[in-house]
N, C-alpha and C. Protein backbone atom coordinates (compact mmCIF):
# COMPACT_ATOMS: atom_id res chain seq x y z
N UNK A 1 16.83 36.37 -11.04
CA UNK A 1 15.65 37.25 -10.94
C UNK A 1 16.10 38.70 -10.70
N UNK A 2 15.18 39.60 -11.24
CA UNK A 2 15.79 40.83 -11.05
C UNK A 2 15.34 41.66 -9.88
N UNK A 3 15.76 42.39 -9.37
CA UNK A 3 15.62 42.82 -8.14
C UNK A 3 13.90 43.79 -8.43
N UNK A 4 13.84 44.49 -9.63
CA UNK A 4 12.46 44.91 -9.34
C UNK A 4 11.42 44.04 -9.68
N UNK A 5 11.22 43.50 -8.71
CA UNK A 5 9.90 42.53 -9.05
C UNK A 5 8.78 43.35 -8.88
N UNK A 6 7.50 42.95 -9.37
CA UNK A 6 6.22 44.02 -9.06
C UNK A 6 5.78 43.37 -7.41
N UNK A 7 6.06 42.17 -7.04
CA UNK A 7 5.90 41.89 -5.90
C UNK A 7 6.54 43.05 -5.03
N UNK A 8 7.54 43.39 -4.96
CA UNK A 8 8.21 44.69 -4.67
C UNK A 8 7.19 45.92 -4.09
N UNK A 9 6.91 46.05 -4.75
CA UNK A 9 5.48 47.26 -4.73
C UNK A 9 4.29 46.83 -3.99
N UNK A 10 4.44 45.58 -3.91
CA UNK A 10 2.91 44.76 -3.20
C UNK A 10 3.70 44.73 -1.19
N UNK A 11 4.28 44.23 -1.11
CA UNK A 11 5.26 44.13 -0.41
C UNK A 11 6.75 43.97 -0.64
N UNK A 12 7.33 45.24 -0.30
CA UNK A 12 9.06 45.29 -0.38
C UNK A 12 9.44 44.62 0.96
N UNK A 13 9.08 44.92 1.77
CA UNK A 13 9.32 44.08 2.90
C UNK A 13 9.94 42.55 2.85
N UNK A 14 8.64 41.99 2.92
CA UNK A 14 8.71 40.35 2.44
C UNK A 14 9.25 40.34 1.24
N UNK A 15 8.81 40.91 -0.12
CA UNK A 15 9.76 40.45 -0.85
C UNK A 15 11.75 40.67 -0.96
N UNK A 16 11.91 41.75 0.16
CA UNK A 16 13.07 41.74 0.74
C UNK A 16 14.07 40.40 1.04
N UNK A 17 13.20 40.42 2.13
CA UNK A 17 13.27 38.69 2.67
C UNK A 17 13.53 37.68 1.74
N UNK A 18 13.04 37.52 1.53
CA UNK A 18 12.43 36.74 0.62
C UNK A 18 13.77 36.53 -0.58
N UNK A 19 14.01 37.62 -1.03
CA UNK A 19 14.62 37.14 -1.78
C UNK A 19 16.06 37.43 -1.71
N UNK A 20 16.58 38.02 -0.60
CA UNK A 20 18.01 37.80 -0.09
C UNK A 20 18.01 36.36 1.16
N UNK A 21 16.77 35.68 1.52
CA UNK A 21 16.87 34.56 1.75
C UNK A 21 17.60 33.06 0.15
N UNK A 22 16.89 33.94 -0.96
CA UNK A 22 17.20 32.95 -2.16
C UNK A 22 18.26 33.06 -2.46
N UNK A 23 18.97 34.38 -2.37
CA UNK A 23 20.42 35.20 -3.14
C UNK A 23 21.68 34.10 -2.03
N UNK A 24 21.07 34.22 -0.57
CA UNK A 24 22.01 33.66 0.34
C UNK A 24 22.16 32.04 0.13
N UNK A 25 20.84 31.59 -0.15
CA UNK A 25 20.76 30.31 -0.42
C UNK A 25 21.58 29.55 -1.95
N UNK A 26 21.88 30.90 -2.93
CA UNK A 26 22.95 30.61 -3.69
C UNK A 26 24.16 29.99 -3.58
């Protein structure tokens, strides 16, 4: 997934989280 998601813009925050929770879970 690419790092600019439009979720991004909705919340960068959580989608922060979120998805260096998935990157780590690699």
């Amino acid at each position: 997934m690419s790092h600019h998601d439009p979720n991004e813009t909705f919340a960068p925050s959580a989608d922060f989280v979120s998805h260096a929770h998935v990157d780590a879970a690699k």
